[in-house]
Protein backbone atom coordinates (compact mmCIF):
# COMPACT_ATOMS: atom_id res chain seq x y z
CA UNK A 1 -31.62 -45.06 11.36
CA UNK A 2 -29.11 -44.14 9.05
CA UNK A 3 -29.20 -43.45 5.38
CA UNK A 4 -27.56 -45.52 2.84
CA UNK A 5 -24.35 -43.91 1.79
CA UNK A 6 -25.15 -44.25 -1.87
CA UNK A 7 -27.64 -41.93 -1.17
CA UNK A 8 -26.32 -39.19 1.23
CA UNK A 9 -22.99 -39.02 0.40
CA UNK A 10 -23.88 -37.13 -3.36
CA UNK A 11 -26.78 -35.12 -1.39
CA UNK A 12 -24.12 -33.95 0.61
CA UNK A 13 -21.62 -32.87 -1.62
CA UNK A 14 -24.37 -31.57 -4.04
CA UNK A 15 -25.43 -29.26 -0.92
CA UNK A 16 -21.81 -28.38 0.09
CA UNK A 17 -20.93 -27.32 -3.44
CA UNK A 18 -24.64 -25.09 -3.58
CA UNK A 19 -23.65 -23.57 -0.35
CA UNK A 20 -20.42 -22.69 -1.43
CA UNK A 21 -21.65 -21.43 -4.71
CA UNK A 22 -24.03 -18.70 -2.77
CA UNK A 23 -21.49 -17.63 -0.72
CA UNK A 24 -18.81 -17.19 -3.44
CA UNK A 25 -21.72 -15.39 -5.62
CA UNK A 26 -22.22 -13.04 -2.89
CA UNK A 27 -18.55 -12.00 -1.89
CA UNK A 28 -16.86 -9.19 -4.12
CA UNK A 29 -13.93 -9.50 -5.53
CA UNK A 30 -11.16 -7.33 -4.75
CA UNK A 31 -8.46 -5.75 -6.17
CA UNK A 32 -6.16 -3.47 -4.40
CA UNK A 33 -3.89 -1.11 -6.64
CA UNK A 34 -0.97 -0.02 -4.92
CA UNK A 35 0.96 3.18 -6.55
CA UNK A 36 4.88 3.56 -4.98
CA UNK A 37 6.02 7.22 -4.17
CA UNK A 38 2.97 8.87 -5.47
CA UNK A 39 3.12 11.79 -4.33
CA UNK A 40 -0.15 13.52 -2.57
CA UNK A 41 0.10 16.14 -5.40
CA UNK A 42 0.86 13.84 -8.19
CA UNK A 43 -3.28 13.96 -10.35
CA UNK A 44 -4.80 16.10 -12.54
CA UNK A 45 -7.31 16.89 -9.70
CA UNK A 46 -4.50 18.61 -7.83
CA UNK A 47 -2.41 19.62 -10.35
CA UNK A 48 -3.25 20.29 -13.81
CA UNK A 49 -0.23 19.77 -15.28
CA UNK A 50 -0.63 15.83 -14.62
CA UNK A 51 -2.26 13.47 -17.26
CA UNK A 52 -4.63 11.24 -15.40
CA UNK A 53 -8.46 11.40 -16.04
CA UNK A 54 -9.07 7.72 -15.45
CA UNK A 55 -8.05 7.90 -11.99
CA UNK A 56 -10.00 11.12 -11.36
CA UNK A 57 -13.09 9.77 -13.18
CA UNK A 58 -12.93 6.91 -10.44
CA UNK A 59 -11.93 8.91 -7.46
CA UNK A 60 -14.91 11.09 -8.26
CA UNK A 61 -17.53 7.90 -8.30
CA UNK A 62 -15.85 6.64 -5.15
CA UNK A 63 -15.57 6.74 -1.21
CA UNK A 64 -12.18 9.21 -0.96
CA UNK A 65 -10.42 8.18 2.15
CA UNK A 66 -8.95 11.64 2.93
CA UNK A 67 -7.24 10.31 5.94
CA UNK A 68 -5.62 7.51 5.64
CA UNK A 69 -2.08 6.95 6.69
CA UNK A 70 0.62 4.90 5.65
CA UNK A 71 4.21 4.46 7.19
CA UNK A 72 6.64 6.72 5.62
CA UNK A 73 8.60 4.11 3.60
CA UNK A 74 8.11 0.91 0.96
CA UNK A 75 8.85 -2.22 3.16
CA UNK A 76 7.28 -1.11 6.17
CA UNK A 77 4.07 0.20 4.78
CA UNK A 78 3.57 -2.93 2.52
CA UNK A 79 5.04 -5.15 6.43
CA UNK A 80 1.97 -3.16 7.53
CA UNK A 81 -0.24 -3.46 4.48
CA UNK A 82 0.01 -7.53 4.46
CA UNK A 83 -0.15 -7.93 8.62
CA UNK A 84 -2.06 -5.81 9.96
CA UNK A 85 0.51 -5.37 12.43
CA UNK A 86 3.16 -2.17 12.88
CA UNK A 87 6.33 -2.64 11.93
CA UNK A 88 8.06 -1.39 15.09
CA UNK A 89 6.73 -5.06 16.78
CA UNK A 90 8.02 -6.91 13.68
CA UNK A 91 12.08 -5.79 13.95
CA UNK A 92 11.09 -4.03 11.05
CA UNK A 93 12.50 -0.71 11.27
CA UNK A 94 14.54 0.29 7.66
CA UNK A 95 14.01 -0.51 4.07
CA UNK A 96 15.27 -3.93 2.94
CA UNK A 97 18.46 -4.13 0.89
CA UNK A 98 18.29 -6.37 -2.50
CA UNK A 99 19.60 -9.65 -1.45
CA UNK A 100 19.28 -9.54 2.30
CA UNK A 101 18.03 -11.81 4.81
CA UNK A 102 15.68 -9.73 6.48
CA UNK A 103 11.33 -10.65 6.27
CA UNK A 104 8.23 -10.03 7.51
CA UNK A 105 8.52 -13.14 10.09
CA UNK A 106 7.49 -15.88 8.65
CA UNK A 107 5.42 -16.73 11.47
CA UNK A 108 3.75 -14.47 11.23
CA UNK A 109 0.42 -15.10 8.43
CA UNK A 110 -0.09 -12.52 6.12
CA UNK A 111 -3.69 -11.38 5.28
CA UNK A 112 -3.94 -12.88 1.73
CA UNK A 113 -3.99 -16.20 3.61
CA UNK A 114 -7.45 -15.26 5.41
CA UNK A 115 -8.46 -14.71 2.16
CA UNK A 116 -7.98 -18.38 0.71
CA UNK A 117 -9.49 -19.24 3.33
CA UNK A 118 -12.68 -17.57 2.43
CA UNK A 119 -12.20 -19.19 -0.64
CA UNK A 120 -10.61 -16.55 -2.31
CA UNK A 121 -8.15 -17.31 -5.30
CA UNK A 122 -5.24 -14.73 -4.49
CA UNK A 123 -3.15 -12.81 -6.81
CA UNK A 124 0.37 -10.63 -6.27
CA UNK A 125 2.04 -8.86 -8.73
CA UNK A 126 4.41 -6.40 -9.09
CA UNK A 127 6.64 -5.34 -5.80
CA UNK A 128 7.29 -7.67 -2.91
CA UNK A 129 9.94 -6.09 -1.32
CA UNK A 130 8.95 -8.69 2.36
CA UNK A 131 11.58 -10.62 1.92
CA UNK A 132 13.66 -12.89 -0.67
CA UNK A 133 16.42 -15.06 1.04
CA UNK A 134 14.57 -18.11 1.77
CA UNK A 135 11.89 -19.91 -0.51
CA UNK A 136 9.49 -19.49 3.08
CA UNK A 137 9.65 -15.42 2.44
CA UNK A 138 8.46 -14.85 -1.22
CA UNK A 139 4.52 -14.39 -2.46
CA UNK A 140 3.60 -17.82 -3.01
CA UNK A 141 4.36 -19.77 0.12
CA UNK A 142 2.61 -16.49 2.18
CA UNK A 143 -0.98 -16.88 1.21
CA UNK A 144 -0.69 -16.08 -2.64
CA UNK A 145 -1.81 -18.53 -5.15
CA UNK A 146 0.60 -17.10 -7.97
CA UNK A 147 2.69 -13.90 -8.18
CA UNK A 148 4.42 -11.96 -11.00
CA UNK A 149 6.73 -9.42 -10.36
CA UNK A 150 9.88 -8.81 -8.75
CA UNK A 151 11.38 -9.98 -5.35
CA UNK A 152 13.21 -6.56 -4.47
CA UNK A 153 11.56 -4.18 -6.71
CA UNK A 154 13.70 -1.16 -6.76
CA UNK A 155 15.41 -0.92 -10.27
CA UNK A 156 15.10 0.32 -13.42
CA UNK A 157 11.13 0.92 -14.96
CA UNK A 158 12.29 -1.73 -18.04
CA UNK A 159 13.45 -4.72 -15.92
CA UNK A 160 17.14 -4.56 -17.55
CA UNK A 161 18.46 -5.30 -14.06
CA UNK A 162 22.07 -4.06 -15.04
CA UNK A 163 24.84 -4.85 -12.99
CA UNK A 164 22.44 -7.10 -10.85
CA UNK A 165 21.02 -10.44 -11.05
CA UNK A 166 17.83 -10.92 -12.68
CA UNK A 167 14.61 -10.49 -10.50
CA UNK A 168 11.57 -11.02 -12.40
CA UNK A 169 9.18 -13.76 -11.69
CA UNK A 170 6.21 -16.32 -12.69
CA UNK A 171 5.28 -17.60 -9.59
CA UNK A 172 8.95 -18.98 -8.46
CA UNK A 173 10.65 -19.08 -11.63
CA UNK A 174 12.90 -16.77 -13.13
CA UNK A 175 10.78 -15.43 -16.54
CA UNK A 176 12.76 -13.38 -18.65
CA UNK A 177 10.06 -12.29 -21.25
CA UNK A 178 9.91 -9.19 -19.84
CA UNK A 179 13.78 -8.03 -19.95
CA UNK A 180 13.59 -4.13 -21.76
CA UNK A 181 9.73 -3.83 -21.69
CA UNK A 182 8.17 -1.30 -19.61
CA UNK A 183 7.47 -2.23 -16.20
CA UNK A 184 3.84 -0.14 -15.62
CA UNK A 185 2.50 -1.82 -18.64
CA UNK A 186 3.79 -5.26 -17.99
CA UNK A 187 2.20 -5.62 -14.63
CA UNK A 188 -0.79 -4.03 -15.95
CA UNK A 189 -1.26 -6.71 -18.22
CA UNK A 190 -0.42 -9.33 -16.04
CA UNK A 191 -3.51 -8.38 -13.83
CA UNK A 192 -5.54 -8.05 -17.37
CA UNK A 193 -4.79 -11.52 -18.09
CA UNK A 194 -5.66 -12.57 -14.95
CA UNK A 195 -8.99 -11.24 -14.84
CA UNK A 196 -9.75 -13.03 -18.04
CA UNK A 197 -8.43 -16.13 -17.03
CA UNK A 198 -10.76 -16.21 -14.22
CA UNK A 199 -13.73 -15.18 -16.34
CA UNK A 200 -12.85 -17.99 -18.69
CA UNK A 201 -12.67 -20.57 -16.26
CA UNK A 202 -15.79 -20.29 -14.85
CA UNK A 203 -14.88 -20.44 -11.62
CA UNK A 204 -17.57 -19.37 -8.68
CA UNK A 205 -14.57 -18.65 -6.42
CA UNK A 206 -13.89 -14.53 -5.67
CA UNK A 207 -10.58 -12.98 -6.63
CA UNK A 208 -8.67 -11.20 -4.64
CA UNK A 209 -5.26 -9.49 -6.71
CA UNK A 210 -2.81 -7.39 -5.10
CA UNK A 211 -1.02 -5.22 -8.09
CA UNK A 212 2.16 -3.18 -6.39
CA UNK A 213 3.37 -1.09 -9.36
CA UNK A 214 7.41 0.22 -9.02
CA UNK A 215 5.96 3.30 -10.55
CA UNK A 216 6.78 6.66 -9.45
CA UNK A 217 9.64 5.18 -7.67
CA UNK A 218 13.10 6.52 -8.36
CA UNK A 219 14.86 6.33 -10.95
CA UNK A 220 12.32 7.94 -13.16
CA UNK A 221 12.04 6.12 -16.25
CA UNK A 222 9.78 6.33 -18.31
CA UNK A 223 9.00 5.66 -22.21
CA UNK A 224 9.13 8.78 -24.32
CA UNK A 225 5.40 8.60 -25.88
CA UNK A 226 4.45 8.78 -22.19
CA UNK A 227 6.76 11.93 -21.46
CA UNK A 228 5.73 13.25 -24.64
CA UNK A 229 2.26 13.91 -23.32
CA UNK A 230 3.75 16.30 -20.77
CA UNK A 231 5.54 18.28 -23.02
CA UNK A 232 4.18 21.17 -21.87
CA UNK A 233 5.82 20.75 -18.30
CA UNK A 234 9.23 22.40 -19.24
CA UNK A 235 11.26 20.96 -16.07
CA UNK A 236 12.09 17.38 -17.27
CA UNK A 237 11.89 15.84 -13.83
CA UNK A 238 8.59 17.16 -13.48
CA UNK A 239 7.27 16.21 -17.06
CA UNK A 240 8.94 12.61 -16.78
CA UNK A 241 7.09 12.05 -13.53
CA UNK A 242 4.23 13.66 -15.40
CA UNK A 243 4.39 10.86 -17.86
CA UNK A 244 5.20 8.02 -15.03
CA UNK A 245 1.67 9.02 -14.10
CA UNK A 246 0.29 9.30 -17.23
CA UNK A 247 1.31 5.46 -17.70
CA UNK A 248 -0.52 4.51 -14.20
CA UNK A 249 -3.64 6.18 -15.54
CA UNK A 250 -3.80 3.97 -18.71
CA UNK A 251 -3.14 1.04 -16.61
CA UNK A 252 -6.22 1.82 -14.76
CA UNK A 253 -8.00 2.59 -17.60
CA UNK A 254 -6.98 -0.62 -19.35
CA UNK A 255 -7.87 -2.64 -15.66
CA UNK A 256 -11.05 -0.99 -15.27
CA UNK A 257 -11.89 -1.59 -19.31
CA UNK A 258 -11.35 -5.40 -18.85
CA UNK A 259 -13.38 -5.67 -15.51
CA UNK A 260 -15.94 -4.13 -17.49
CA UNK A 261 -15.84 -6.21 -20.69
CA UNK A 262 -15.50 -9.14 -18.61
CA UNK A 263 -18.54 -8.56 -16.26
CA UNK A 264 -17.06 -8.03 -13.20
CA UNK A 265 -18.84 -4.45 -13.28
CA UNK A 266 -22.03 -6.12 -12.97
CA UNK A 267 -21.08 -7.87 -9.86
CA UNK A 268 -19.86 -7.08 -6.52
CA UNK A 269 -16.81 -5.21 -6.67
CA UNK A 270 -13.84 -3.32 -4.60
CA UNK A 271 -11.32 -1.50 -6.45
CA UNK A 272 -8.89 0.19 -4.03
CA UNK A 273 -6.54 2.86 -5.01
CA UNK A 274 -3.96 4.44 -2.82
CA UNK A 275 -0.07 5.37 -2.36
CA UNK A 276 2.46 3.50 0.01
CA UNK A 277 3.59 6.48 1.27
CA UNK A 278 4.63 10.18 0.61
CA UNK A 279 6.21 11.24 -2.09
CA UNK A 280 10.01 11.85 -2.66
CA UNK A 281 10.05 15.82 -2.86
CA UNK A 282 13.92 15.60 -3.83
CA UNK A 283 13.07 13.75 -6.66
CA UNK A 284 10.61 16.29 -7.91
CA UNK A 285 7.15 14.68 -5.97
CA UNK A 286 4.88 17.69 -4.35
CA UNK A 287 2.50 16.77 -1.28
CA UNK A 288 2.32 20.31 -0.78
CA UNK A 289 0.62 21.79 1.18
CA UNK A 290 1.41 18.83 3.73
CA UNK A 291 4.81 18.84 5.77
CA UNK A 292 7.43 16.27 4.85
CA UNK A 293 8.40 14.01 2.60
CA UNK A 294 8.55 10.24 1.86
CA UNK A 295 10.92 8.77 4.48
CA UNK A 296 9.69 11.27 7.05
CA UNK A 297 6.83 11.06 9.87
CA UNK A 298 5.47 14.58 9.13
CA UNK A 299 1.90 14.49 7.52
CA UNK A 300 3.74 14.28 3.47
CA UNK A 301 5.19 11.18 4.38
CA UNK A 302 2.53 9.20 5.39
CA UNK A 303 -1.14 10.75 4.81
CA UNK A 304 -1.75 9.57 1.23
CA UNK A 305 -4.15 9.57 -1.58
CA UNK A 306 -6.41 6.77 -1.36
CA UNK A 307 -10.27 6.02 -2.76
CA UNK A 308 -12.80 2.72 -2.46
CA UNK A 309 -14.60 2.22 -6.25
CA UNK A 310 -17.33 -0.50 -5.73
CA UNK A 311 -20.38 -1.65 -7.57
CA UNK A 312 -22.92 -2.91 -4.83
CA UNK A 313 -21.04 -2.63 -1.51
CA UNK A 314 -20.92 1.56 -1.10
CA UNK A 315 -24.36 2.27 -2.84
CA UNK A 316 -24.07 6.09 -1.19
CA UNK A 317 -21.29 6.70 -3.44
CA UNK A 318 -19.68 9.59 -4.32
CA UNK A 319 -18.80 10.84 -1.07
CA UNK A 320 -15.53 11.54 1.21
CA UNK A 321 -15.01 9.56 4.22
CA UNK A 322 -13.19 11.57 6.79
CA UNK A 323 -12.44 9.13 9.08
CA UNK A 324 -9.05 8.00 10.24
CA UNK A 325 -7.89 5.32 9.15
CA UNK A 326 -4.28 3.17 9.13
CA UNK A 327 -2.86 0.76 6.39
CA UNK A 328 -2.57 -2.16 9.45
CA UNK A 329 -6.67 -1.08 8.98
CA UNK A 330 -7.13 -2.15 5.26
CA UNK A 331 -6.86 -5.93 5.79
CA UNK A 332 -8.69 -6.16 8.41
CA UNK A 333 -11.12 -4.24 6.66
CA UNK A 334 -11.07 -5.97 3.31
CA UNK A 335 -11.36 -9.55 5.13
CA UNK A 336 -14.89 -8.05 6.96
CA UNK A 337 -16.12 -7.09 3.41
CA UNK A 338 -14.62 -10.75 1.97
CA UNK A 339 -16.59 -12.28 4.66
CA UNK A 340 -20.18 -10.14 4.33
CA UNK A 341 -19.13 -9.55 8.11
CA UNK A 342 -21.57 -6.94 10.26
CA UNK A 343 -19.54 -8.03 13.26
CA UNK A 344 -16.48 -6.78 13.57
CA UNK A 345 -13.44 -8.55 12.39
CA UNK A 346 -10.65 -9.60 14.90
CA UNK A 347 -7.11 -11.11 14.01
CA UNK A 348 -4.71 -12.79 16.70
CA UNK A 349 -1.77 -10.26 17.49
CA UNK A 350 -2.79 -7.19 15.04
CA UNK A 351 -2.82 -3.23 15.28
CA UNK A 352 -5.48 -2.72 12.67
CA UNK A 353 -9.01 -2.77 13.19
CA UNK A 354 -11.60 -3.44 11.12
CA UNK A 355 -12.99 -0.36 9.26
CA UNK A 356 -15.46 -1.61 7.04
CA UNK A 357 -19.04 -0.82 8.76
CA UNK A 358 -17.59 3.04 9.80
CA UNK A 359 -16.92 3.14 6.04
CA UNK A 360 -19.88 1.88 4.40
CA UNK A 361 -21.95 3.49 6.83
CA UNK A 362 -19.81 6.66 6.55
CA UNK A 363 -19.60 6.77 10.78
CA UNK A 364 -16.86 7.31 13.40
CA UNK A 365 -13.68 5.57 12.61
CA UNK A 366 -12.72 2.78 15.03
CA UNK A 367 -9.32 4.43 16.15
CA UNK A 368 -8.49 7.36 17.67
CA UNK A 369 -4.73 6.94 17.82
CA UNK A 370 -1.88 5.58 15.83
CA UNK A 371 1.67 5.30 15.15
CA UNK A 372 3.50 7.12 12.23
CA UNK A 373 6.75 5.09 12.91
CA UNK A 374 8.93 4.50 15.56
CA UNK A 375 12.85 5.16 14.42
CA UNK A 376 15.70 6.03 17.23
CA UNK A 377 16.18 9.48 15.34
CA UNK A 378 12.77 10.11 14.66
CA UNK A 379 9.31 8.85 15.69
CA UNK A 380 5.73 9.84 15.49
CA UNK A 381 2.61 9.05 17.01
CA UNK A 382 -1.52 10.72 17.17
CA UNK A 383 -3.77 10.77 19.72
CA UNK A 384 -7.29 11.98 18.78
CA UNK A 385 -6.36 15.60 17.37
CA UNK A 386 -2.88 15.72 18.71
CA UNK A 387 0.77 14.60 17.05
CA UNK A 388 3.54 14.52 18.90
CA UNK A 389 6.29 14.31 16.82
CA UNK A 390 9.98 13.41 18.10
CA UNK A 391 13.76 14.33 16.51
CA UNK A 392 16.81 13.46 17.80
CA UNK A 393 18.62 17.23 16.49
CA UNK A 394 19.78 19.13 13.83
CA UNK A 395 17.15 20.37 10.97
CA UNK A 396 14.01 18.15 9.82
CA UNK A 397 11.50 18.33 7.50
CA UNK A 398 9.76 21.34 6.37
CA UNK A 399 7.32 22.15 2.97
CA UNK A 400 8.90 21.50 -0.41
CA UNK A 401 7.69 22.01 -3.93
CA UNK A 402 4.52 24.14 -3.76
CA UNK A 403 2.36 23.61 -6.79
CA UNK A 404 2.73 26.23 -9.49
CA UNK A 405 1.08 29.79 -8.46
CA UNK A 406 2.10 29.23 -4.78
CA UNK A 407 3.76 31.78 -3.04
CA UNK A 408 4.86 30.72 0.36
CA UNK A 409 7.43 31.71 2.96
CA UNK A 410 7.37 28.42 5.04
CA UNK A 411 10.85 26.97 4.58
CA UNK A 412 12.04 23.72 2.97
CA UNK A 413 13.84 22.37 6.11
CA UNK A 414 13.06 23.23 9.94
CA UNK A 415 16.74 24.10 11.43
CA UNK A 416 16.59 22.85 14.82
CA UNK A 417 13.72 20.29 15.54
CA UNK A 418 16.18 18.88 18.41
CA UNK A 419 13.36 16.55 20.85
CA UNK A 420 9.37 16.52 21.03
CA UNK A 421 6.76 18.63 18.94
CA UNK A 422 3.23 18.81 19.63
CA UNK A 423 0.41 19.78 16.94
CA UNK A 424 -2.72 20.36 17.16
CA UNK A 425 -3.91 18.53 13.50
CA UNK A 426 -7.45 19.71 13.32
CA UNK A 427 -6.15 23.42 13.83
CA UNK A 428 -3.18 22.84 12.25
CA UNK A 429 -2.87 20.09 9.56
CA UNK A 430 -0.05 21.39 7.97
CA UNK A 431 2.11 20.95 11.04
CA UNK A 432 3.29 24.81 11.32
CA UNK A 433 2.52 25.69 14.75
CA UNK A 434 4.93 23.51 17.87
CA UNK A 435 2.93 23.46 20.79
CA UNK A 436 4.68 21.46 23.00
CA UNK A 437 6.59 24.22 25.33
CA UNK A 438 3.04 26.06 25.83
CA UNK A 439 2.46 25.63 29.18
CA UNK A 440 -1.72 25.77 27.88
CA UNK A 441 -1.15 22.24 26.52
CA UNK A 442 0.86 20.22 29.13
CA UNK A 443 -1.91 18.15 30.07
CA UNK A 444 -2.48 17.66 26.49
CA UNK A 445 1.60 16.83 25.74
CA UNK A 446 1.70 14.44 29.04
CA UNK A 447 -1.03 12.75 27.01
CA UNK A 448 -0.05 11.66 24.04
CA UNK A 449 3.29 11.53 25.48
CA UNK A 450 2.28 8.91 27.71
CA UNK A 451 0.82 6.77 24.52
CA UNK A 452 4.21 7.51 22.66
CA UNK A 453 6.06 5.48 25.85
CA UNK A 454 3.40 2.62 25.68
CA UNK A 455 4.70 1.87 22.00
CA UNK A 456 8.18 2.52 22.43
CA UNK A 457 7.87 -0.16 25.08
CA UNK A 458 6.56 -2.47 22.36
CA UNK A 459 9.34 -1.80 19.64
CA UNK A 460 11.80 -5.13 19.58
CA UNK A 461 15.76 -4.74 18.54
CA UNK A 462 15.32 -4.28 14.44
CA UNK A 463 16.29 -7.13 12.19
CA UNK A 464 19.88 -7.21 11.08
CA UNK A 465 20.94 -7.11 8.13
CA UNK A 466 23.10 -9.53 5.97
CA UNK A 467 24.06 -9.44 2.26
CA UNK A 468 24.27 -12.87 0.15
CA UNK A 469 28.09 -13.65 0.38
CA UNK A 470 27.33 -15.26 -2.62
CA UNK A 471 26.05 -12.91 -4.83
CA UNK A 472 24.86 -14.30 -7.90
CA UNK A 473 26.53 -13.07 -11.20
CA UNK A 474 24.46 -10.43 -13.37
CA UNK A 475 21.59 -12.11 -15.21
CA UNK A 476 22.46 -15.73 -13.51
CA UNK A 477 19.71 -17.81 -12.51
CA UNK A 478 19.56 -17.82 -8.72
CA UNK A 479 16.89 -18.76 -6.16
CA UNK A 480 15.81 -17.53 -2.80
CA UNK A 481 17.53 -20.43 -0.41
CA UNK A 482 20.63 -19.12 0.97
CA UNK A 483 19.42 -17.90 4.50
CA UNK A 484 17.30 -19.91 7.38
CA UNK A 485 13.33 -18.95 7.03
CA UNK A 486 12.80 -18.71 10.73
């Protein structure tokens, strides 16, 4: 016999809503803090000369993920970041121009999306840097329920966009607000106010925001109260990078502040802090005493500083976590915890795998290889202990800018790196020692060589790419339409 509508029907939706309401009160929200070019060197824990005790005070109350690797440059790390996938099986292969027609596929769906879908409201701000040609490519048609920020994302620190067109926006209009203010501080508010707009609504629903400062990219900017605290740095590369930092560290303390005042402290929460890559040594960014730099597949390009601050879901904090661990890992990872998941978490057509038990239980990681990129003239890849490391010719990487006090012989570039290097990173993490013509490691070379081969085989021809033909003027309004989004 069935029930008289009247009288089901509100039951129903009554007990949907209640369900929905205990799930949303028992998933964290999440906000992952993304730093650009910072470089492993670049805190007051590792070098005194840097400003920033906020970050430090939360690194040291957090899970420190001392090995985990990005790719060695901005678009593919964040192609990786927001996939799952590598970028070598994506065409994505080089840094995208402003104004190009080159994306993550837009087939392909980006994590954030999984996230609505666990009824997360989802947040981007600051760099996109994915794409920006077609309306299909940008934040808020990829899984993003707003986004602030810019498109491209490599200018000037105080959004004055000379000699370019404009390229700051509210969702997917132009706002020009912002023009001459101070890019750290702007996006830091922009998160501020959108924590407080979701405490003010009321809302059961978890947030999920995704803040990508520019900051320590190149050019170094940076305003002069901020520089001023590094006066005692007497290089002024050094002390306006100083300062950069100094601005990121009062962003988090501003963040972290708000969460606070607003509660979210006293709830579950994941605060995630790391770098997209290495940092650029030639303009003044130490990850000494790692090999490489930014743009490179030596250890100083890619292994970055990262840390998990959470009230509720890592109740053994502080500790390290020593683990490997990839950035195609981290979405995989932050959808398990989303979902309250003990099983692991398995996406269609990704690299990553799903970290968060090995983390929260502090256990093995769940890979034991990985790719570092996959470039014609240079490529990387791990294998349990072993790198192998390959270079068309001509010098490579070596160690630049030791920290002050450092006395070191090891030179700044590597003259002839010509083919395949093998080390040995639990002997030698700093990449010193080429095994791979010792005959006492062949078996060991054919090895990981033999992995290296599988991926090359799964690299596809790199996107292409095209400029706008039709520019837009400096500081015209413009939109994202002139290329196909297939």
């Amino acid at each position: 016999m069935f029930l008289n509508p009247t009288l089901w029907l509100p039951m129903a939706v009554l007990s949907c809503y209640l369900i929905a309401s205990i799930v949303s009160a028992q998933q964290p929200n999440i906000m992952l803090i993304l730093i650009d070019d910072m470089g492993y060197d670049e805190r007051s824990s590792r070098d005194p000369r840097y400003r920033t005790p906020t970050m430090d005070d939360l690194a040291s109350k957090s899970v420190r993920l001392n090995y985990l690797y990005t790719q060695p440059s901005c678009t593919m790390s964040r192609a990786a970041l927001l996939t799952g996938r590598m970028p070598h099986t994506m065409g994505i292969e080089h840094v995208f121009d402003k104004f190009d027609n080159r994306s993550v596929p837009v087939g392909i769906k980006l994590f954030p999306a999984y996230l609505q879908e666990a009824n997360y409201q989802t947040h981007a701000i600051g760099k996109w840097h994915l794409g920006m040609c077609n309306e299909s490519m940008i934040p808020t048609r990829r899984g993003f329920h707003t986004f602030s920020g810019c498109l491209h994302g490599n200018s000037d620190h105080f959004f004055k966009f000379r000699n370019e067109p404009y390229d700051f926006w509210t969702n997917e209009t132009l706002d020009r607000s912002v023009k001459g203010k101070y890019d750290t501080e702007v996006l830091a508010q922009r998160a501020i106010s959108i924590i407080k707009a979701h405490k003010k609504s009321g809302t059961t629903q978890p947030f999920f925001i995704y803040l990508a400062f520019k900051a320590i990219h190149s050019p170094i900017t940076v305003p002069a109260y901020l520089s001023d605290r590094c006066s005692h740095i007497s290089d002024p590369l050094i002390r306006d990078r100083c300062g950069t930092m100094a601005g990121v560290d009062d962003a988090l303390k501003n963040i972290t502040k708000t969460l606070e005042g607003q509660g979210y402290t006293k709830k579950p929460l994941m605060l995630m802090v790391m770098s997209d890559n290495g940092g650029s040594s030639p303009n003044g960014a130490s990850n000494w005493p790692l090999r490489g730099k930014k743009a490179t597949v030596f250890e100083g390009g890619t292994r970055v500083p990262a840390f998990m601050y959470s009230n509720g879901l890592l109740p053994d904090s502080p500790r390290d976590y020593n683990g490997l661990i990839h950035i195609t890992d981290v979405p995989l990872t932050l959808i398990s915890m989303a979902r309250n998941s003990n099983t692991p978490v398995v996406l269609p057509d990704v690299d990553g795998k799903d970290q968060w038990q090995a983390i929260k239980q502090n256990g093995p990681s769940q890979r034991d290889r990985m790719v570092y990129e996959m470039w014609d003239d240079e490529a990387g890849v791990r294998k349990g202990k072993y790198k192998l490391v390959y270079h068309t010719s001509g010098p490579c990487s070596g160690w630049y800018n030791p920290l002050p006090g450092v006395n070191t012989t090891l030179p700044e570039d590597v003259l002839d790196c010509g083919g395949f290097m093998l080390f040995d990173l639990e002997q030698d993490p700093y990449e010193i020692n080429d095994l791979s013509k010792d005959p006492d490691y062949a078996d060991e070379m054919n090895d990981v060589m033999e992995y290296f081969n599988m991926e090359k085989a799964r690299k596809i021809p790199a996107q292409i790419s095209t400029i706008n033909p039709n520019m837009p003027a400096v500081d015209a309004d413009w939109k994202p339409d002139w290329c196909p989004g297939a």
